[in-house]
Protein backbone atom coordinates (compact mmCIF):
# COMPACT_ATOMS: atom_id res chain seq x y z
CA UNK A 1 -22.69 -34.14 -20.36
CA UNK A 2 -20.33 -35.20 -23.09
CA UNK A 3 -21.60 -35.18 -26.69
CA UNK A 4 -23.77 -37.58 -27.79
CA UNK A 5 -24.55 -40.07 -24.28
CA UNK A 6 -25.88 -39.38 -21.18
CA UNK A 7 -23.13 -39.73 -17.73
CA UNK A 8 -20.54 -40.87 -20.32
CA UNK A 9 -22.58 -44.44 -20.61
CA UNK A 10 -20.76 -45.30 -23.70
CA UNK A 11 -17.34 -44.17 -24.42
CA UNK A 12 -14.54 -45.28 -27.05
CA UNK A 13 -10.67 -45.08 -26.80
CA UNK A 14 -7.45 -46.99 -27.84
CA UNK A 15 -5.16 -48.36 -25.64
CA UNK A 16 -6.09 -46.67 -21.89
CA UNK A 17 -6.80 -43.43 -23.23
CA UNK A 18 -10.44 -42.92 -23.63
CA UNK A 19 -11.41 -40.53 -26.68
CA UNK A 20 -7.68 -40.13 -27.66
CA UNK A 21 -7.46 -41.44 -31.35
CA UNK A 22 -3.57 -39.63 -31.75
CA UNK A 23 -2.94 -42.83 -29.65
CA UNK A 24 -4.44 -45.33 -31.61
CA UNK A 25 -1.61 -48.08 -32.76
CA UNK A 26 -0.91 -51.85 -33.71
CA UNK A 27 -0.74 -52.16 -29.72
CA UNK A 28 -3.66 -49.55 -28.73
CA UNK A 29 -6.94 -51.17 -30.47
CA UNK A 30 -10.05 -49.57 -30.70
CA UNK A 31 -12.18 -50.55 -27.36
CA UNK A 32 -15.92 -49.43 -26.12
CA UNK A 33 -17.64 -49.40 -23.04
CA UNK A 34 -21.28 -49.77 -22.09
CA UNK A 35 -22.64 -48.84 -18.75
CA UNK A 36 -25.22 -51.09 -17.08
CA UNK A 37 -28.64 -50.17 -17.03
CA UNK A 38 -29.36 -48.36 -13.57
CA UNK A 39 -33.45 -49.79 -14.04
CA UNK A 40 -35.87 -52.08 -16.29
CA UNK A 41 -36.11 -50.98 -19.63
CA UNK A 42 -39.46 -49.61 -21.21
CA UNK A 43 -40.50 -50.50 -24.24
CA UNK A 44 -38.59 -48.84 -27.15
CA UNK A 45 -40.54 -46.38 -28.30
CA UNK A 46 -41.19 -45.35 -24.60
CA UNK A 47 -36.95 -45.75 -24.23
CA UNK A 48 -36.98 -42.81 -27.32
CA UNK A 49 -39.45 -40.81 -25.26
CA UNK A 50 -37.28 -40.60 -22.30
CA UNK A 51 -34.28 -40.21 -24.42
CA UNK A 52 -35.73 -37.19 -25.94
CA UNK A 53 -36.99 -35.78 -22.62
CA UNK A 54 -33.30 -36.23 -21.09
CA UNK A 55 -31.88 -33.79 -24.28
CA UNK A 56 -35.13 -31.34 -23.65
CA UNK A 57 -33.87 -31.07 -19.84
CA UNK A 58 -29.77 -30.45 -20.81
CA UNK A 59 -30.59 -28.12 -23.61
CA UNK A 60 -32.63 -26.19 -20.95
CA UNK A 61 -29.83 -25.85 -18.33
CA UNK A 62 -27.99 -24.70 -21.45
CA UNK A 63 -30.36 -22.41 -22.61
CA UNK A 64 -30.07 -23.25 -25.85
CA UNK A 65 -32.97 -24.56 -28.20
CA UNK A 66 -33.08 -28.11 -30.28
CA UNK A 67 -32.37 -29.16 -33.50
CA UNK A 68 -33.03 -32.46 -34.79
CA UNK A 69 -31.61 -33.16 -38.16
CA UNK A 70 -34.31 -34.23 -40.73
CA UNK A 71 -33.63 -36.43 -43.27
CA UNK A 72 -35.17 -38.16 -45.80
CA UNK A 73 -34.44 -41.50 -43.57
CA UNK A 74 -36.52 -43.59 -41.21
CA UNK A 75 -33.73 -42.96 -38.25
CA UNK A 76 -34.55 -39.09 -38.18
CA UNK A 77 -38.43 -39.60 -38.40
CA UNK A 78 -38.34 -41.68 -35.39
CA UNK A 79 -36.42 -39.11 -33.44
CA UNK A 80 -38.78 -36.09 -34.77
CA UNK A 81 -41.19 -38.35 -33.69
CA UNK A 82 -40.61 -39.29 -30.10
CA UNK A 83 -39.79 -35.36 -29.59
CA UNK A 84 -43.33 -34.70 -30.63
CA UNK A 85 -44.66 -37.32 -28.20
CA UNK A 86 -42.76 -36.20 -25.66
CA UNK A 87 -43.99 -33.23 -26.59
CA UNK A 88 -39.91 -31.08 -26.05
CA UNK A 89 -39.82 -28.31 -28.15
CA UNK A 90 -37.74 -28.22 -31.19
CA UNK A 91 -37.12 -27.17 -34.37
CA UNK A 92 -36.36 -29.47 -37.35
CA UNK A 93 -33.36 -28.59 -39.95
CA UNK A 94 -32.36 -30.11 -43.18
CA UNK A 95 -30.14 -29.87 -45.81
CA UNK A 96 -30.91 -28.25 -48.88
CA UNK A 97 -27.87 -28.56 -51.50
CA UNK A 98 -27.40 -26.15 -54.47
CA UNK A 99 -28.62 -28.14 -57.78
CA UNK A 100 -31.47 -30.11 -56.00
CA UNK A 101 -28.87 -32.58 -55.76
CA UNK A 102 -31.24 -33.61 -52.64
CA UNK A 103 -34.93 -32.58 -54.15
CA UNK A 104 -36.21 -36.25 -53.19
CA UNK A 105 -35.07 -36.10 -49.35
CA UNK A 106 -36.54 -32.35 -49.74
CA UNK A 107 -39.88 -33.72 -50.92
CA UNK A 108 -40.10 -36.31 -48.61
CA UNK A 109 -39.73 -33.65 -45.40
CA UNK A 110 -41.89 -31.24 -46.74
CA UNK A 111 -44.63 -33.29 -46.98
CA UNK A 112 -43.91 -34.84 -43.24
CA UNK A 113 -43.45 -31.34 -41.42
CA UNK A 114 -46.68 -29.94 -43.52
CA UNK A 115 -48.20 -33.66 -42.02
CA UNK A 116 -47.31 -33.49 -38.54
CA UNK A 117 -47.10 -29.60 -38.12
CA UNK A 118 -43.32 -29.43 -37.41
CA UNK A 119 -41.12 -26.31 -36.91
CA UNK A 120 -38.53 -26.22 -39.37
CA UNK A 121 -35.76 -24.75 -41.35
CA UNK A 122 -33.51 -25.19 -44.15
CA UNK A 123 -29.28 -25.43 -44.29
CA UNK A 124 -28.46 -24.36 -47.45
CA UNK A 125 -24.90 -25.33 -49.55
CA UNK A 126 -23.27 -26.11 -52.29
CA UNK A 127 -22.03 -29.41 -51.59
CA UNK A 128 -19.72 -29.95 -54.75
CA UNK A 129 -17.99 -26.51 -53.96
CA UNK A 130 -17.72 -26.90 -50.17
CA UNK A 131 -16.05 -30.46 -49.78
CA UNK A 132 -12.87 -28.78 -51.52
CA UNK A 133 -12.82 -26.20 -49.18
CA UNK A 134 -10.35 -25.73 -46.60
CA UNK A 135 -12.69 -26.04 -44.15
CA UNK A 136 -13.70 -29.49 -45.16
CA UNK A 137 -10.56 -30.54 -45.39
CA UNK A 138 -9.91 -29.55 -41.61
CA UNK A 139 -12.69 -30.75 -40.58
CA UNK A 140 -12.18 -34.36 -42.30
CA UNK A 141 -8.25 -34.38 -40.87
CA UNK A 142 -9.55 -33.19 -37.64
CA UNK A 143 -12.11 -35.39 -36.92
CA UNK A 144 -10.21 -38.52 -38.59
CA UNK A 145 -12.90 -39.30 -40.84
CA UNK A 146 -12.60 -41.90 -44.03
CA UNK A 147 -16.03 -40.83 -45.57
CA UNK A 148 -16.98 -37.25 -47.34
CA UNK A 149 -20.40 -38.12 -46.59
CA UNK A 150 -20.08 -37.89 -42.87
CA UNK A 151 -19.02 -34.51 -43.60
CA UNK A 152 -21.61 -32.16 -44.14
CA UNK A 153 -23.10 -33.03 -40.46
CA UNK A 154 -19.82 -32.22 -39.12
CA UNK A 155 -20.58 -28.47 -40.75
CA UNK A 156 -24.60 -28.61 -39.93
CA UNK A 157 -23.50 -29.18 -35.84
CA UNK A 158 -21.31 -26.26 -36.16
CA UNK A 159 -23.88 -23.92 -37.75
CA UNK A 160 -26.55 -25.25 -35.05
CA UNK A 161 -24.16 -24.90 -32.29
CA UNK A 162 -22.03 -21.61 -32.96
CA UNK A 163 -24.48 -20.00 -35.23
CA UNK A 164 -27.92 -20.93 -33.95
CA UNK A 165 -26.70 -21.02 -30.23
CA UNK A 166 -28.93 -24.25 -30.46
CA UNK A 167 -28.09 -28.09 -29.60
CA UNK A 168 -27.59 -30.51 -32.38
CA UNK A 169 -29.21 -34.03 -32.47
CA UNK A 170 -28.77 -36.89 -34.79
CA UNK A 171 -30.52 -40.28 -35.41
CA UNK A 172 -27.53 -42.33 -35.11
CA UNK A 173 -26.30 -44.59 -32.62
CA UNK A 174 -28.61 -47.04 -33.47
CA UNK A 175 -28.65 -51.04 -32.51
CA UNK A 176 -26.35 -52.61 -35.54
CA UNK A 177 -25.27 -55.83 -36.12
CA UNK A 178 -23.16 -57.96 -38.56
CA UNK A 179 -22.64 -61.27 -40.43
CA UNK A 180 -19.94 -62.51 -39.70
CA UNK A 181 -20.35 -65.55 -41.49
CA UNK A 182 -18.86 -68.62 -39.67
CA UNK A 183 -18.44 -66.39 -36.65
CA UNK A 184 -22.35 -65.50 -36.84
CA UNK A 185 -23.97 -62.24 -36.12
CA UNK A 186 -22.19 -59.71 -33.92
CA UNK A 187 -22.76 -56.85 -32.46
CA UNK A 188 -20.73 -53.43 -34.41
CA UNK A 189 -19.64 -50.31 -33.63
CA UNK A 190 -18.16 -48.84 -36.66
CA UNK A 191 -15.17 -46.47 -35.99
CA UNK A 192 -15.69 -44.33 -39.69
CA UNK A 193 -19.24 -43.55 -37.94
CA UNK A 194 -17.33 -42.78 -34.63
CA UNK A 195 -16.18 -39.16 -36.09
CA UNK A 196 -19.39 -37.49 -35.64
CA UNK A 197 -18.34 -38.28 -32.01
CA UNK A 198 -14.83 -37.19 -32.22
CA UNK A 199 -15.58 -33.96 -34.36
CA UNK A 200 -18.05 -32.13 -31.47
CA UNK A 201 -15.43 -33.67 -28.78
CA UNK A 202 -12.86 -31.62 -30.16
CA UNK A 203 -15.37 -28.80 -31.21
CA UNK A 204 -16.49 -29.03 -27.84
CA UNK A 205 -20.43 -29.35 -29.39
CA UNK A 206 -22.55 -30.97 -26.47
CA UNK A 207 -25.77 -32.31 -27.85
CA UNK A 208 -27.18 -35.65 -29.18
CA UNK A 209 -24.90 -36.80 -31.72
CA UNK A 210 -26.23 -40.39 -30.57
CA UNK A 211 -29.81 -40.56 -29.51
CA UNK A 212 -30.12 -44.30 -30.17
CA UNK A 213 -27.59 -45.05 -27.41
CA UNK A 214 -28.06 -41.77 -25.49
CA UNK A 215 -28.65 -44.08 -22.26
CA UNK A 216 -27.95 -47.94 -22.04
CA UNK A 217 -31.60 -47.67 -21.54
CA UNK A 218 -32.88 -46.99 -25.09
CA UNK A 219 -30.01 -49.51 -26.73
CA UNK A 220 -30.90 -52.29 -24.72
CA UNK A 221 -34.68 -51.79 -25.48
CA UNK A 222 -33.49 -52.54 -28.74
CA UNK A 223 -31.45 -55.27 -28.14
CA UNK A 224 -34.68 -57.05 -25.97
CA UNK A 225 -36.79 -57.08 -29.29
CA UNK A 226 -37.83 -60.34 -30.14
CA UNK A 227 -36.32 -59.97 -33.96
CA UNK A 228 -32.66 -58.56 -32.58
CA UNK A 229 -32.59 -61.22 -29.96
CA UNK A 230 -33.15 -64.30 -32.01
CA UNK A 231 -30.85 -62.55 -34.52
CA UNK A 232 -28.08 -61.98 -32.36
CA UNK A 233 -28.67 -65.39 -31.02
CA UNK A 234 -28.61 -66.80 -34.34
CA UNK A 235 -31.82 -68.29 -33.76
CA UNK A 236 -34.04 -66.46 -36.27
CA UNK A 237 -34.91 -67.35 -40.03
CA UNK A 238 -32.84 -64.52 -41.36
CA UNK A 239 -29.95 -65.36 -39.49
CA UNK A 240 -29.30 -68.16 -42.13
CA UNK A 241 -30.13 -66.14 -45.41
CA UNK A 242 -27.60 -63.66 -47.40
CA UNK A 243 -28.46 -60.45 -45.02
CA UNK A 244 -25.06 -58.13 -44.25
CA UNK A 245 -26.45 -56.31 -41.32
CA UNK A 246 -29.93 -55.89 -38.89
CA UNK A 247 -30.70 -52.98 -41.18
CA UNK A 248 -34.22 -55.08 -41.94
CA UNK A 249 -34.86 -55.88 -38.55
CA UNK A 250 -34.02 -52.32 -37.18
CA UNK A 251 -36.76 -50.84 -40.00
CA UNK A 252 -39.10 -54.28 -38.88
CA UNK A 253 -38.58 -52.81 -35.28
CA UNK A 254 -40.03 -49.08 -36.52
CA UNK A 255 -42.77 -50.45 -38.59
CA UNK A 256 -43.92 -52.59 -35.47
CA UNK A 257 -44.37 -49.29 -33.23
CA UNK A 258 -45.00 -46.45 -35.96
CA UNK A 259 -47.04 -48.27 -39.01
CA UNK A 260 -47.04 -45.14 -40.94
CA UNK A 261 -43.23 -45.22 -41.65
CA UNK A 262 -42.46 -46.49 -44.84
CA UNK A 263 -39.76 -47.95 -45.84
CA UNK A 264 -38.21 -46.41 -48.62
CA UNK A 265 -34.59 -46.00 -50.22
CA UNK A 266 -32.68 -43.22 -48.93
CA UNK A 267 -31.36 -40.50 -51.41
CA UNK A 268 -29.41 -37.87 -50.01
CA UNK A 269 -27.89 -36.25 -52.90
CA UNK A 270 -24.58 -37.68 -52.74
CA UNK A 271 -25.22 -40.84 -54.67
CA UNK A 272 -25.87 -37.86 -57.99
CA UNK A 273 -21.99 -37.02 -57.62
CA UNK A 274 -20.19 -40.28 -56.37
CA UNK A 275 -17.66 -39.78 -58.77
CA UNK A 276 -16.35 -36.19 -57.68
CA UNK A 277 -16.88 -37.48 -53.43
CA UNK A 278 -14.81 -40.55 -54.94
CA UNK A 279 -11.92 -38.47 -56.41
CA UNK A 280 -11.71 -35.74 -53.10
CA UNK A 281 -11.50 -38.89 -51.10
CA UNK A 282 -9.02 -40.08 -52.87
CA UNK A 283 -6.91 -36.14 -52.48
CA UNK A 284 -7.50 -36.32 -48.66
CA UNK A 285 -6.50 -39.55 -47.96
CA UNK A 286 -2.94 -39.24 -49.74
CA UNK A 287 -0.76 -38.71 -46.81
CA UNK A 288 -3.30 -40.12 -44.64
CA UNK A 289 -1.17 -43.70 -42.71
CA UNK A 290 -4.63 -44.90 -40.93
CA UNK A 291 -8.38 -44.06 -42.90
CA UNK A 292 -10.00 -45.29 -39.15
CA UNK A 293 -12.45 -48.14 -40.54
CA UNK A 294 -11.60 -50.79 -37.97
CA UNK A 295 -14.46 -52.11 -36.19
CA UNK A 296 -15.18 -53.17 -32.87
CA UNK A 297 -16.99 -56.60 -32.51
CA UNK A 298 -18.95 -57.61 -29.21
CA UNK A 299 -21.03 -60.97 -29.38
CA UNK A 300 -24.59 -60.08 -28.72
CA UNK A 301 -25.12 -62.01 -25.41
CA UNK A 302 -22.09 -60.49 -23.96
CA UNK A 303 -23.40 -56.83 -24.64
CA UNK A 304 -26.77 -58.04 -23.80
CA UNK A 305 -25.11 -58.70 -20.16
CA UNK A 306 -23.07 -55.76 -19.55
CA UNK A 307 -26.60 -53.73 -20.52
CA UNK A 308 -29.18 -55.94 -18.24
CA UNK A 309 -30.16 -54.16 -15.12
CA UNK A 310 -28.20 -55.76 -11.72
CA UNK A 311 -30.81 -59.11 -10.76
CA UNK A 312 -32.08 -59.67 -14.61
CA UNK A 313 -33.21 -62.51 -15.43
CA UNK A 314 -31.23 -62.61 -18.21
CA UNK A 315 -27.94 -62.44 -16.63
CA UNK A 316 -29.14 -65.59 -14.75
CA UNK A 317 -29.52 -67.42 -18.01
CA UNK A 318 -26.61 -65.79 -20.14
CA UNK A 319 -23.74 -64.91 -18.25
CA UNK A 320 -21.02 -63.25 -19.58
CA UNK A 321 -18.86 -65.33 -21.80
CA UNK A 322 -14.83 -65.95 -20.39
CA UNK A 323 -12.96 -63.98 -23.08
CA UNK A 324 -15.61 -61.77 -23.66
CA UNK A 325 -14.09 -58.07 -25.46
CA UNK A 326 -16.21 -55.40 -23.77
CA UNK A 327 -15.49 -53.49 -20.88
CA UNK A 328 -18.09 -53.62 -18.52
CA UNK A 329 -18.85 -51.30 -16.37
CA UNK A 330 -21.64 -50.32 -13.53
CA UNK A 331 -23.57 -46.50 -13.21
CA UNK A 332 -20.96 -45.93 -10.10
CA UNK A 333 -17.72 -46.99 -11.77
């Protein structure tokens, strides 16, 4: 099991390596593949179920335990939540940084673990001393970050993993797409995001860095809602208004299944010392020639088709586009 998907459904590279970005170059674009779905999706919260069930059976055969990262954000509730549905043991962790720099996530999970009875623990740090240390600078070289704030996960999976003997999991990975503007709205994978990947690769952290696209399974559940389908069709109402991203239709998606989310602004602390993230940015990207924020653009019916089970419907009525940019491949391949 690699890191963050199940068989290796979805990997990255550049050029023909796959997860090799020393190679990456002018020549040697960032490329992703998708695996085809090996059965009919279930519904998405039913996709999340199994998801979490497939981690609960590899962190067994590792004999380790679970920890899903709690945040103050809708992507971790969702995840705590289809653990406790699929009823996998775990235990929640979240940060807790010196100041109360993060007292409103803080709040937030201590009144939804006290709610829904949820096993739990704090990471405590200083987060203003620790991103000048040396090991956040290794870490943010190592895993060829751009972003401080994808740091402090980066140190959370090695405390779960080498300190905790446990398995990490994440709520990322989840469906996200992009206005394009004249080119319309496109599918996304975001290669800043892609270090959380590339940092327990070279770690060698197995867990699930990616739940929402832990099998082609759960992403194309997504991708089959009504809202994401007639947005990445451009066939919806908001596909003509001023939105940037599916962020609204992702949270529309959650509301639809789990009414009792709310949806809220997400504070995390670091938004309290932007200034000092901006200038340590600034330090580590000096000598840096590439800050790996390139992007990797699928049209939505093409990924749509390279997801779709072998005799869907939908690949009857949406075939794959000539010139289309994925790779596709098949469970066998």
């Amino acid at each position: 099991m690699l890191p963050y998907t199940l068989d290796d459904h979805f990997a990255f590279g550049y050029g023909a390596g796959t997860f090799n970005p020393a190679d990456k170059s002018p020549a040697a674009p960032l490329w992703c593949t998708y695996s085809r779905c090996s059965r009919e999706p279930l519904s998405f919260p039913d996709e999340c179920v199994e998801v979490a069930k497939l981690i609960g059976q590899k962190a067994a055969a590792l004999n380790r335990p679970i920890y899903v990262c709690l945040s103050g954000g809708m992507d971790s509730e969702v995840v705590v939540k289809s653990f406790l549905r699929a009823k996998v043991p775990f235990t929640a962790i979240t940060f807790r940084f010196h100041g109360g720099l993060n007292a409103h996530e803080i709040r937030f999970v201590t009144r939804f673990i006290t709610a829904h009875r949820v096993k739990h623990r704090f990471f405590d740090i200083n987060i203003l001393s620790w991103i000048k240390s040396n090991e956040a600078e290794e870490m943010f070289h190592g895993a060829q970050t751009a972003s401080l704030n994808l740091l402090p996960h980066m140190k959370l999976m090695n405390h779960i993993w080498f300190d905790l003997g446990g398995v990490p999991v994440l709520g990322n990975g989840d469906v996200y797409l992009e206005n394009l503007g004249t080119d319309g709205w496109r599918y996304v994978e975001l290669e800043y995001m892609l270090s959380w990947f590339r940092h327990a690769i070279r770690m060698q952290i197995l867990g699930g860095i990616g739940f929402f696209q832990f099998t082609p399974e759960v992403t194309l559940a997504m991708l089959r809602e009504p809202k994401f389908e007639r947005l990445g069709m451009n066939r919806d109402e908001y596909a003509t208004r001023a939105y940037e991203t599916s962020k609204h239709i992702k949270y529309a998606v959650y509301r639809r299944y789990w009414p009792d989310l709310t949806i809220r602004p997400k504070f995390g602390g670091q938004e309290l010392v932007e200034e000092q993230y901006k200038a340590r940015t600034a330090e580590l990207l000096a000598d840096r020639t590439d800050t790996f924020i390139d992007k990797f653009v699928l049209p939505y019916s093409d990924l749509r088709a390279m997801l779709e089970p072998a005799g869907s419907a939908y690949l009857l009525d949406e075939a794959l586009p000539p010139g289309g940019t994925g790779r596709q491949r098949t469970p066998e391949s």
